[in-house]
C-alpha atoms as a PDB file:
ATOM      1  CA  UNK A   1     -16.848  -9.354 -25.170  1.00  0.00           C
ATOM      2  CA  UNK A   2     -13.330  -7.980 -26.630  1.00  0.00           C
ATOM      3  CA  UNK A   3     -10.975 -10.360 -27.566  1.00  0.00           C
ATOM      4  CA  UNK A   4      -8.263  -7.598 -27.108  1.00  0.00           C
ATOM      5  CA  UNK A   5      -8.664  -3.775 -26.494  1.00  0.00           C
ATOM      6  CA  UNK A   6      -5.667  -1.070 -26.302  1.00  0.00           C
ATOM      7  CA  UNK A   7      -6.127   2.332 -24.680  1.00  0.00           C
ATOM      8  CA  UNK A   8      -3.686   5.431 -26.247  1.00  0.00           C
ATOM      9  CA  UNK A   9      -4.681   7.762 -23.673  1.00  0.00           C
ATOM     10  CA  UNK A  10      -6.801   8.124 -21.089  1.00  0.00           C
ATOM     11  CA  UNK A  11      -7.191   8.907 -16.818  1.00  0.00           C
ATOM     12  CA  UNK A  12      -8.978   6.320 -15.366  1.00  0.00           C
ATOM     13  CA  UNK A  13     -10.136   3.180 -16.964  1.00  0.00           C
ATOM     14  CA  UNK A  14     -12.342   0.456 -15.962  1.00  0.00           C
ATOM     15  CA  UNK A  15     -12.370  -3.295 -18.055  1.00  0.00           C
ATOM     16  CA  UNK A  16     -14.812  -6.020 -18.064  1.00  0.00           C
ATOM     17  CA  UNK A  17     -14.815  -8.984 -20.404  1.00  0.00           C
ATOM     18  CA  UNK A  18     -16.679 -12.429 -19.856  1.00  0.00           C
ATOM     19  CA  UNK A  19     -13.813 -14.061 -21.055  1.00  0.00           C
ATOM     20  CA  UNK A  20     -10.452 -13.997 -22.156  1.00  0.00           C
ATOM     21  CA  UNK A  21      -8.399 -10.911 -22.650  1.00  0.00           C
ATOM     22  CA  UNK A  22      -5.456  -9.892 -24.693  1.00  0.00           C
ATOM     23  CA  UNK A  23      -4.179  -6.433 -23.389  1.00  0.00           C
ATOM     24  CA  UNK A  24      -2.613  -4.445 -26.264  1.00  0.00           C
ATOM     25  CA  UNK A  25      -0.853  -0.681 -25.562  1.00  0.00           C
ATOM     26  CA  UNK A  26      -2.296   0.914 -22.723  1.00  0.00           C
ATOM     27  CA  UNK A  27      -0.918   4.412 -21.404  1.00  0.00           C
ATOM     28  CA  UNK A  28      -3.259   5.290 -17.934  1.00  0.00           C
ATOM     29  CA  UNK A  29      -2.399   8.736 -16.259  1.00  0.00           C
ATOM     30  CA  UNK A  30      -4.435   7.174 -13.235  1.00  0.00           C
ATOM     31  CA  UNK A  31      -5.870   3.849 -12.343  1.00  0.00           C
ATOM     32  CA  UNK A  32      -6.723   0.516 -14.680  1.00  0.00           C
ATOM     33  CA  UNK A  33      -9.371  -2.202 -13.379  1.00  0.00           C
ATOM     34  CA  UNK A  34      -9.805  -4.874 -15.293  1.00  0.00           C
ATOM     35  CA  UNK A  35     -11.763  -7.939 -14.838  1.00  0.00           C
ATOM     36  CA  UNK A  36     -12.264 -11.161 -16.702  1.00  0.00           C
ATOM     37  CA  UNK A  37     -13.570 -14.722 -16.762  1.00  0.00           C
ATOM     38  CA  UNK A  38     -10.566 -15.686 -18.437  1.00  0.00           C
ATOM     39  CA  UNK A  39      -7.103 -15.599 -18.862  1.00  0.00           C
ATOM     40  CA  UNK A  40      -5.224 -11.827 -18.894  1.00  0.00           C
ATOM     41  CA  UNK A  41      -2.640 -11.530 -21.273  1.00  0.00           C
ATOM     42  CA  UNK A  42      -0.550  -8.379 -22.261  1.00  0.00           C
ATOM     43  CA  UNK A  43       1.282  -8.145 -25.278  1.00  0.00           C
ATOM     44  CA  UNK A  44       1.363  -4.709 -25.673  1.00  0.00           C
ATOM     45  CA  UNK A  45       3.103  -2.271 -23.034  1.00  0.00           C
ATOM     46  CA  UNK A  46       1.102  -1.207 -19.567  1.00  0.00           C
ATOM     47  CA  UNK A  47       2.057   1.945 -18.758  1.00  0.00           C
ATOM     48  CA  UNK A  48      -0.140   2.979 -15.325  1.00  0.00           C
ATOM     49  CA  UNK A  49       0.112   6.084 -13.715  1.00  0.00           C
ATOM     50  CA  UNK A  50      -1.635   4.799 -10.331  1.00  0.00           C
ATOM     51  CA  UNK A  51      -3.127   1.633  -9.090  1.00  0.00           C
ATOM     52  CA  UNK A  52      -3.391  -1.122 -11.575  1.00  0.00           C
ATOM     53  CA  UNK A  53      -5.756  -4.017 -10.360  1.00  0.00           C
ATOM     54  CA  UNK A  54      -6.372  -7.418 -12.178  1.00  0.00           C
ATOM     55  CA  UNK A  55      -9.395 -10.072 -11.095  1.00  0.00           C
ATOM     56  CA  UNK A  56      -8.846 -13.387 -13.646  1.00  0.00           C
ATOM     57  CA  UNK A  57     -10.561 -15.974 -11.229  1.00  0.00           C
ATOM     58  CA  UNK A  58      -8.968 -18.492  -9.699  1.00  0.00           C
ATOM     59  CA  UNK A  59      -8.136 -20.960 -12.090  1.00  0.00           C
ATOM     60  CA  UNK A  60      -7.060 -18.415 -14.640  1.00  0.00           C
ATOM     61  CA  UNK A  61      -3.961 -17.365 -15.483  1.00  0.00           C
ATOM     62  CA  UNK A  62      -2.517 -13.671 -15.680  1.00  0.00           C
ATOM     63  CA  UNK A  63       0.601 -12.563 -18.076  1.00  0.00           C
ATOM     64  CA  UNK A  64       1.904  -9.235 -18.247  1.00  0.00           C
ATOM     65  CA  UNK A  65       5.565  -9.649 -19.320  1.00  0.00           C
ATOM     66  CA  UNK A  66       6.008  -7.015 -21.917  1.00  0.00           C
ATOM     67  CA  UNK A  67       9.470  -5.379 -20.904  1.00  0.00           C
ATOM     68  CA  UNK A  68       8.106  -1.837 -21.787  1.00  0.00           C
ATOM     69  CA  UNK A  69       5.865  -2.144 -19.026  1.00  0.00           C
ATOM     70  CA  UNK A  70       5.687   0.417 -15.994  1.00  0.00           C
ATOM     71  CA  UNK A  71       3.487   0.070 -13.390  1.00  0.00           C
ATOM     72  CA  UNK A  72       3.030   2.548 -10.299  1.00  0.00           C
ATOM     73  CA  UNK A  73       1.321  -0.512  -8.171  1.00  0.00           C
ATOM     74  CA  UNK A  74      -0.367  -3.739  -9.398  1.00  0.00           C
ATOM     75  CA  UNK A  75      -2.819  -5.893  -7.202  1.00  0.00           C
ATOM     76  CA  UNK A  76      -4.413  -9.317  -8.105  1.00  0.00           C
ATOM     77  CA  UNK A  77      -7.710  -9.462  -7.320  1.00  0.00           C
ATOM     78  CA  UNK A  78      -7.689 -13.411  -8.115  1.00  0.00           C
ATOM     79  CA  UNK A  79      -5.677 -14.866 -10.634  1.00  0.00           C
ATOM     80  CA  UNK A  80      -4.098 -18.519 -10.917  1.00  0.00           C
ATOM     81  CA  UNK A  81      -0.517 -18.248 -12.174  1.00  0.00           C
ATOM     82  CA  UNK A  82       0.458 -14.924 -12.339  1.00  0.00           C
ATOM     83  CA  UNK A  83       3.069 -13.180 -14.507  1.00  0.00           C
ATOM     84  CA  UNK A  84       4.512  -9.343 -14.089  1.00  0.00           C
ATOM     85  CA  UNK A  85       6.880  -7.650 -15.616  1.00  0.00           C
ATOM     86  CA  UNK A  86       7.852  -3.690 -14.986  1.00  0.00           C
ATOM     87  CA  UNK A  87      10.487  -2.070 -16.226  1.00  0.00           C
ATOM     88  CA  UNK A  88      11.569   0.138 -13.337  1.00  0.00           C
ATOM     89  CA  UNK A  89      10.218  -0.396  -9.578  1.00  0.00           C
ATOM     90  CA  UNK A  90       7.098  -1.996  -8.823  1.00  0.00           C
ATOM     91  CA  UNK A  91       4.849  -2.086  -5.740  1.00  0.00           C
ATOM     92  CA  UNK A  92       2.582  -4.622  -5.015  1.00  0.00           C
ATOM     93  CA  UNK A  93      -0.824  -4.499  -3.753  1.00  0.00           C
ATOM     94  CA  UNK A  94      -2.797  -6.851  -1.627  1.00  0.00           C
ATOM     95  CA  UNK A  95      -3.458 -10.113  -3.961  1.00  0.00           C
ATOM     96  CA  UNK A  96      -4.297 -13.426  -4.077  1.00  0.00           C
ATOM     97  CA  UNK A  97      -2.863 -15.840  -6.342  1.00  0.00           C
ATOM     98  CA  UNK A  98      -4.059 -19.247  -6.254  1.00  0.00           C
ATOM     99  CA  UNK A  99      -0.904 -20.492  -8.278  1.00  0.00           C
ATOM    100  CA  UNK A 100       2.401 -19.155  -8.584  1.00  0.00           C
ATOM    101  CA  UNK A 101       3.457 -15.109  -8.866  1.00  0.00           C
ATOM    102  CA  UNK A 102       6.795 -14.471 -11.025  1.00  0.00           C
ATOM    103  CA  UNK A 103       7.887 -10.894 -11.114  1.00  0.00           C
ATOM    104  CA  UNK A 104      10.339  -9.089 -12.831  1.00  0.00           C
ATOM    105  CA  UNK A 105      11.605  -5.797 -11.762  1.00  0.00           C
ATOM    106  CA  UNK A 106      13.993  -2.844 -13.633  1.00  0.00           C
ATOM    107  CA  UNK A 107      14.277  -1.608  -9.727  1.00  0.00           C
ATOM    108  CA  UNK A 108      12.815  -2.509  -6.168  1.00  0.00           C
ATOM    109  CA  UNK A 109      10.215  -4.314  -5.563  1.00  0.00           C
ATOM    110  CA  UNK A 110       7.879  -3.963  -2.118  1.00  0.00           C
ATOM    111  CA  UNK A 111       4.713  -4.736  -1.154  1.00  0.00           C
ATOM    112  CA  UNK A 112       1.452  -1.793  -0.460  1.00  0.00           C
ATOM    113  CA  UNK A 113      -0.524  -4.810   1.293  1.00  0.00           C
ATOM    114  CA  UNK A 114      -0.472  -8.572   2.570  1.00  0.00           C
ATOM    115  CA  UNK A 115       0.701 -10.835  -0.631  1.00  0.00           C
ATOM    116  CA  UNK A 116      -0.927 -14.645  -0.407  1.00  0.00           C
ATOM    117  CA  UNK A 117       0.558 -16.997  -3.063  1.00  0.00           C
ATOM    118  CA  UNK A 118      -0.253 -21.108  -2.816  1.00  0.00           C
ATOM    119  CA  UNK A 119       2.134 -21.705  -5.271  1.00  0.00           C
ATOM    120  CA  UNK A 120       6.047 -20.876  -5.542  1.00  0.00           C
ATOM    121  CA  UNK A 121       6.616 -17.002  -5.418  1.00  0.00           C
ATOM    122  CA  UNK A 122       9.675 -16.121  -7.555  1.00  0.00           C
ATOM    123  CA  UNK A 123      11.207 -12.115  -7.969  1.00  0.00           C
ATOM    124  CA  UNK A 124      13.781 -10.894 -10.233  1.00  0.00           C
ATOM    125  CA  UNK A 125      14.819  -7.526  -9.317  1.00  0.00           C
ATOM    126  CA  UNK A 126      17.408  -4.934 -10.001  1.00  0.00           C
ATOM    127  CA  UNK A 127      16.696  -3.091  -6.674  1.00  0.00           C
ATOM    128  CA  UNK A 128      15.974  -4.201  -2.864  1.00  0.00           C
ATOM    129  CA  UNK A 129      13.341  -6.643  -1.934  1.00  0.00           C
ATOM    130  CA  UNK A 130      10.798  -5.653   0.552  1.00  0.00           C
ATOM    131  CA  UNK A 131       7.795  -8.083   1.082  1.00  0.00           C
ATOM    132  CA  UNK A 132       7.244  -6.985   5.280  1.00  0.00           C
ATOM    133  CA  UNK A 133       3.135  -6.769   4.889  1.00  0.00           C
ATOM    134  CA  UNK A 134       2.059  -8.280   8.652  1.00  0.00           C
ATOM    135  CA  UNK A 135      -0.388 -10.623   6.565  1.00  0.00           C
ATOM    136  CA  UNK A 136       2.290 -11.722   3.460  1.00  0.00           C
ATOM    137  CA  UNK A 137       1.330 -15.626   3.319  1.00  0.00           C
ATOM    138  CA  UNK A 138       4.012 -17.246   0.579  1.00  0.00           C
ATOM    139  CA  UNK A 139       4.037 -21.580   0.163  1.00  0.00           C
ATOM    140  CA  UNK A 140       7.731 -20.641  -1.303  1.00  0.00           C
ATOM    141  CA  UNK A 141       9.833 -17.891  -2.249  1.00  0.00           C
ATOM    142  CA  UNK A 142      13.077 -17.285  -4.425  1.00  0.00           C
ATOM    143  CA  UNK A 143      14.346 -14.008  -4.910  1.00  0.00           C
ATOM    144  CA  UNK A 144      17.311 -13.069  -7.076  1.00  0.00           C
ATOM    145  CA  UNK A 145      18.770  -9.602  -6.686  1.00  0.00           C
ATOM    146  CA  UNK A 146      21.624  -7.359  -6.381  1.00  0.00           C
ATOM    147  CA  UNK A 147      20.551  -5.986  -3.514  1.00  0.00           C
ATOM    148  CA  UNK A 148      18.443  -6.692   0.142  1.00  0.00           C
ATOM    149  CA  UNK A 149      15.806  -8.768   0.805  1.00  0.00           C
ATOM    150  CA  UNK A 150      13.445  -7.919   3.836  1.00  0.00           C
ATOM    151  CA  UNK A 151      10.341 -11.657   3.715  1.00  0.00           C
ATOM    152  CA  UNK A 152       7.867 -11.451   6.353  1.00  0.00           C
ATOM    153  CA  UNK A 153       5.115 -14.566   6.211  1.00  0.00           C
ATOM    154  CA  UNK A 154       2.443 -15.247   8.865  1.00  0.00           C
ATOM    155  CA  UNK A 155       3.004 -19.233   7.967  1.00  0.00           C
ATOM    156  CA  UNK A 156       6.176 -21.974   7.823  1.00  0.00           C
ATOM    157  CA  UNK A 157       8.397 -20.610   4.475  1.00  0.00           C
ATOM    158  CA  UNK A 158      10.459 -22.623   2.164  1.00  0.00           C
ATOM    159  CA  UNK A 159      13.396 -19.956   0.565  1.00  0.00           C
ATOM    160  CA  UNK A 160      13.893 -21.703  -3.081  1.00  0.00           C
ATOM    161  CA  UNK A 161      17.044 -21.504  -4.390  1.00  0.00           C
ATOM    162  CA  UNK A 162      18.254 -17.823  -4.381  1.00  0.00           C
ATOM    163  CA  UNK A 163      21.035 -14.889  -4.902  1.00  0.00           C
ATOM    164  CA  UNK A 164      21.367 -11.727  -3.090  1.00  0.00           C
ATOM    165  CA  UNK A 165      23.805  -9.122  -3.274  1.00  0.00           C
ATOM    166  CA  UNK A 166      22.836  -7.740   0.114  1.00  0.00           C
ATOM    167  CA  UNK A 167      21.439  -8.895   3.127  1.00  0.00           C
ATOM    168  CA  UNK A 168      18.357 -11.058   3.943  1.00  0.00           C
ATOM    169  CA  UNK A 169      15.968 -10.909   6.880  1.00  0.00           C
ATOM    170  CA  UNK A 170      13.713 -13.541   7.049  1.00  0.00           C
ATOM    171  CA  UNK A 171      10.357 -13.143   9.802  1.00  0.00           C
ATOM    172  CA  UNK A 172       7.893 -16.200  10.084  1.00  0.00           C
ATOM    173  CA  UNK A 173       5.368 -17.459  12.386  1.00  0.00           C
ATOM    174  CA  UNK A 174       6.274 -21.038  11.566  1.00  0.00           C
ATOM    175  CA  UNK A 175       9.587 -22.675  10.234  1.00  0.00           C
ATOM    176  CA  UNK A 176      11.858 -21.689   7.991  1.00  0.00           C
ATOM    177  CA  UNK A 177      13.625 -24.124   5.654  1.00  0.00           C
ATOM    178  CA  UNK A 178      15.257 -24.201   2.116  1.00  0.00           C
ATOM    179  CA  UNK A 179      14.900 -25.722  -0.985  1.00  0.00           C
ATOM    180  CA  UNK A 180      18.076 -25.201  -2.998  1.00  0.00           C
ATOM    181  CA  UNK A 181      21.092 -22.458  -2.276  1.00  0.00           C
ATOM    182  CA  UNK A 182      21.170 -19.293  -1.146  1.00  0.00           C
END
């Protein structure tokens, strides 16, 4: 039971707390678990050589918006409303987010598995947009970038408002329809 814990140095690391979490300074040459019964916050900067995975529970949120940041991959186990910031590109692994996902990207931003977000998905990058996983299941997405944007969503897809720099491809198995400009 930490109520925050900070790791200088270390391979792989593996984090399990029965409640809340405050992540301080972490720098991870290879992967970082961590797993909570409550909320994941990260004040200090995440810097993760390989995969980083994060399990909150469903109704809890996760925040990880220190700009220093730098993430190889990052999956969400289960989290509510989810928060990530990276500093350079970021890949995403297969997650499930119960609430909404903001990320915000120094580069691209793709996905290494199927994404499922109930709530509004929303991605500020500096780089192309790539979220083609066959199983990526979004209620909404808004994407603001000076580059391309490649969606693919097994369901109907609401675009929230939006600005690209490049092009956007857009693959459903339902409708597609807007909710502000793009």
């Amino acid at each position: 039971d930490f109520s925050a814990v900070g790791v200088s140095s270390a391979r792989n690391v593996v984090v399990n707390d029965i409640n809340a979490l405050a992540l301080n300074n972490f720098n991870i040459a290879g992967t970082l678990g961590v797993t909570t019964s409550g909320a994941i916050t990260g004040p200090g900067a995440l810097v993760v050589g390989g995969a980083a995975t994060f399990s909150a529970g469903q109704a809890n949120n996760i925040t990880l918006n220190n700009p220093a940041n730098d993430f190889n991959s990052v999956g969400v186990t289960t989290g509510n409303n989810v928060a990530i910031t990276d500093k350079s590109g970021v890949d995403l692994a297969q997650s499930v987010v119960s609430g909404t996902l903001a990320v915000n990207s120094g580069g691209a931003v793709t996905d290494l598995g199927a994404l499922t977000v109930s709530g509004a998905a929303t991605i500020n990058a500096q780089g192309d947009v790539t979220l083609s996983d066959a199983g990526n299941d979004f209620a909404s997405i808004g994407v603001t970038t000076p580059g391309s944007v490649i969606l693919n969503d097994i369901s109907a897809l609401v675009l929230n408002g939006s600005t690209i720099g490049g092009t956007l491809g857009v693959t459903t198995d339902g409708d597609i329809t807007d909710s502000g400009n793009l």
